[in-house]
C-alpha atoms as a PDB file:
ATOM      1  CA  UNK A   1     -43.550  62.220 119.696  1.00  0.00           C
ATOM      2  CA  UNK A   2     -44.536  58.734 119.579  1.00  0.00           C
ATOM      3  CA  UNK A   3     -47.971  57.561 119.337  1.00  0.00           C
ATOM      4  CA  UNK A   4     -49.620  54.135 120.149  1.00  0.00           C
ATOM      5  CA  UNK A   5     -50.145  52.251 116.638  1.00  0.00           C
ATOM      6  CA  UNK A   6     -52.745  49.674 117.542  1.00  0.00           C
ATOM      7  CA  UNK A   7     -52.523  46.197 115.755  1.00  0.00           C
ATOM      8  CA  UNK A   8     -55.119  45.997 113.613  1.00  0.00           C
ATOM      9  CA  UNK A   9     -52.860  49.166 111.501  1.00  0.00           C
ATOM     10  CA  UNK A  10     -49.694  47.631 111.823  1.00  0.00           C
ATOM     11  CA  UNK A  11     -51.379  44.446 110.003  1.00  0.00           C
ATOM     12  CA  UNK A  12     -52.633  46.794 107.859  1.00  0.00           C
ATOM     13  CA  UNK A  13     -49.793  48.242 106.846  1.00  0.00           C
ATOM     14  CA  UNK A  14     -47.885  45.324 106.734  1.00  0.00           C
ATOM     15  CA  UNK A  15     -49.713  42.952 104.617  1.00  0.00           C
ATOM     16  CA  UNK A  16     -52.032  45.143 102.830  1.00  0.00           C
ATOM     17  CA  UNK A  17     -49.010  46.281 100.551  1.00  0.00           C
ATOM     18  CA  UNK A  18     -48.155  42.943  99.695  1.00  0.00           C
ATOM     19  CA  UNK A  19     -51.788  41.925  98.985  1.00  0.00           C
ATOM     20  CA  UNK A  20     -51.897  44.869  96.300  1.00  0.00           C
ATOM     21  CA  UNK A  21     -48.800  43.355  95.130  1.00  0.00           C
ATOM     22  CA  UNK A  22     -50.387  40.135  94.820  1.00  0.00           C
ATOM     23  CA  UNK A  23     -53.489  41.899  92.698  1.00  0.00           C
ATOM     24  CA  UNK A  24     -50.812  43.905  90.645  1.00  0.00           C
ATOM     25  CA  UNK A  25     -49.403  40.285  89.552  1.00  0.00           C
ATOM     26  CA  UNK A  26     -52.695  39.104  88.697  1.00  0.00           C
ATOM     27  CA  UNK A  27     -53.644  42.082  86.488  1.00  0.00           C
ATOM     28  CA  UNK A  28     -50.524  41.950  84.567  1.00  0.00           C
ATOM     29  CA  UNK A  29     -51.572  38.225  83.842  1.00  0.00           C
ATOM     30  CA  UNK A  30     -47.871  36.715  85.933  1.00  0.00           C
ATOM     31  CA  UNK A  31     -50.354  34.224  87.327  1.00  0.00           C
ATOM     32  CA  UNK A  32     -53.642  33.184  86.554  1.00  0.00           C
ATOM     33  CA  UNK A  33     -55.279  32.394  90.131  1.00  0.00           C
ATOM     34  CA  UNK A  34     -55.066  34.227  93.418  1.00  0.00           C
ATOM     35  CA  UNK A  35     -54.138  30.826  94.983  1.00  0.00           C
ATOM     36  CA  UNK A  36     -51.001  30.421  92.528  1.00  0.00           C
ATOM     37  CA  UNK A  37     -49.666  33.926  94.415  1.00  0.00           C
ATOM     38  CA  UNK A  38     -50.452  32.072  97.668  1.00  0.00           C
ATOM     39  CA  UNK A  39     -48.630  28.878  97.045  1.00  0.00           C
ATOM     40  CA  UNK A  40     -45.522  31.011  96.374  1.00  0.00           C
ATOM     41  CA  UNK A  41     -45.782  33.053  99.722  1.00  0.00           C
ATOM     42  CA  UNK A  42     -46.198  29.810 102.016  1.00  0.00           C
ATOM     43  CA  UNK A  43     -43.702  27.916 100.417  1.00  0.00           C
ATOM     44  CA  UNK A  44     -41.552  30.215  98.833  1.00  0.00           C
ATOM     45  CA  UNK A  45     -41.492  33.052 101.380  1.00  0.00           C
ATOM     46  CA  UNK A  46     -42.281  30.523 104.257  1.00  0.00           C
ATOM     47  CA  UNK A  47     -45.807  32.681 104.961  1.00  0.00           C
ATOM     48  CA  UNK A  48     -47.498  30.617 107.482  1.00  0.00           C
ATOM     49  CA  UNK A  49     -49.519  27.419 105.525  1.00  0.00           C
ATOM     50  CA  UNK A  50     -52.640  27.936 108.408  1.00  0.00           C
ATOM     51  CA  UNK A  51     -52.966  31.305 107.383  1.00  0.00           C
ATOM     52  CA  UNK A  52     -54.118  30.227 103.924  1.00  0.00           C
ATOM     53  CA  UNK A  53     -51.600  33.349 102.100  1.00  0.00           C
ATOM     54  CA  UNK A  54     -52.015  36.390 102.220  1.00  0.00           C
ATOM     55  CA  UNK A  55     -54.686  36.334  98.827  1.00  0.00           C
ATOM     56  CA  UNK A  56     -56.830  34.144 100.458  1.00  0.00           C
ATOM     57  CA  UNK A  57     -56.889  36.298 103.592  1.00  0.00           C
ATOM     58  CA  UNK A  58     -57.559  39.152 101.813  1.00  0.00           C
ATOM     59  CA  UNK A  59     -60.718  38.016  99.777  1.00  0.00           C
ATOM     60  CA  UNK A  60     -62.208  35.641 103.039  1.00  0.00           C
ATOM     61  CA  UNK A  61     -61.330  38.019 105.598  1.00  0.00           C
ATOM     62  CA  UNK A  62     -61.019  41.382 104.756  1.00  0.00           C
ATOM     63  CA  UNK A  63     -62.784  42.060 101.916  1.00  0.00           C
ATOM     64  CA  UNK A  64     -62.180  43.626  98.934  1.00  0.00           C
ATOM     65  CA  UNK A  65     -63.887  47.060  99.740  1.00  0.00           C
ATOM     66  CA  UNK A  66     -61.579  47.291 103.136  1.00  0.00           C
ATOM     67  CA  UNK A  67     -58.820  46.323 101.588  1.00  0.00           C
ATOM     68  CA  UNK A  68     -59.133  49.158  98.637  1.00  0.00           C
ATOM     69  CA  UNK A  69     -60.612  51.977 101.303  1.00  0.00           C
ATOM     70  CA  UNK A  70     -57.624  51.367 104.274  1.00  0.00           C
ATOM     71  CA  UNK A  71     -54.736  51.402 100.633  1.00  0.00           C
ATOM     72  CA  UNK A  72     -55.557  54.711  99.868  1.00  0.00           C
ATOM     73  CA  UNK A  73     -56.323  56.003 103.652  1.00  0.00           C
ATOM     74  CA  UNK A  74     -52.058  54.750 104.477  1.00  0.00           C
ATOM     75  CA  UNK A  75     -51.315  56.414 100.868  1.00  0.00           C
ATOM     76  CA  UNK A  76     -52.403  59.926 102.143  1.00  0.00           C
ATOM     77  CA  UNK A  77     -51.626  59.648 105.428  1.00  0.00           C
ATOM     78  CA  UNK A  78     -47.966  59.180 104.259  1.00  0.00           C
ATOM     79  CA  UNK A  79     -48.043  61.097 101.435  1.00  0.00           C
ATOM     80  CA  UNK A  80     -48.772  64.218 103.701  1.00  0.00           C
ATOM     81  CA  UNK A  81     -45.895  62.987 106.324  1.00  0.00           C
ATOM     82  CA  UNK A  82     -43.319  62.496 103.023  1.00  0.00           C
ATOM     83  CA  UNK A  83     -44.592  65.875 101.809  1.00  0.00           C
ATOM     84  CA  UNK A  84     -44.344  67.818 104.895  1.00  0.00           C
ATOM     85  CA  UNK A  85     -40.548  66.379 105.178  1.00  0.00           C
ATOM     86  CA  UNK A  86     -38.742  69.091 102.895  1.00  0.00           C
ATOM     87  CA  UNK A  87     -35.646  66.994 103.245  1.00  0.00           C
ATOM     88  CA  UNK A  88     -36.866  64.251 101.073  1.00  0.00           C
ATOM     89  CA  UNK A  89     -36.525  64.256  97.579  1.00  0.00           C
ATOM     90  CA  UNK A  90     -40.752  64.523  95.749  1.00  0.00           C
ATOM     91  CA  UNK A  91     -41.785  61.143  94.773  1.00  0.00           C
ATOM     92  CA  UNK A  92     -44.877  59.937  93.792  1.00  0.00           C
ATOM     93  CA  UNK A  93     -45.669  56.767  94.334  1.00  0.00           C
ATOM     94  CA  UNK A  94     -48.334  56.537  96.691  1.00  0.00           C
ATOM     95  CA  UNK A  95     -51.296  55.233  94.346  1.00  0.00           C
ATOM     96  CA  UNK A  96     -52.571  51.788  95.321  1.00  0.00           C
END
């Protein structure tokens, strides 16, 4: 049955991803500031300019800590829904 998702997870789930994504491309050295990853999302992805991109969210906003802690709550909580699904195939890919 369906269940109420409130929107503070749906953001979660949403953006936090891509911010990971964004840390991901700094570690591997594909850009050298958080703000470069920005710059592409507002004008190459057409992510809102007033929002600042999604980096600069993350870091002024939700803070590091959160952002690591509410990764790797979504990555179990759908782990165990993928796992308890026999008809998928096992993947894991769930780390943050």
């Amino acid at each position: 049955t369906a269940r109420a998702i409130p929107d503070e997870e749906i953001v979660e789930r949403l953006f936090f991803p891509l911010i990971n994504e964004g840390f991901k491309i700094l570690d591997e050295g594909h850009a050298v500031r958080s703000s470069d990853i920005d710059v592409v999302y507002i004008f190459g992805y057409g992510f809102p300019p007033a929002k600042g991109g999604p980096m600069f969210y993350a870091e002024n906003y939700v803070g590091l800590p959160k952002l690591l802690e509410r990764l790797k709550f979504h990555a179990a909580e759908t782990k165990k829904k993928v796992e308890a699904n026999k008809t998928l195939l096992p993947v894991d890919y769930f780390e943050p």
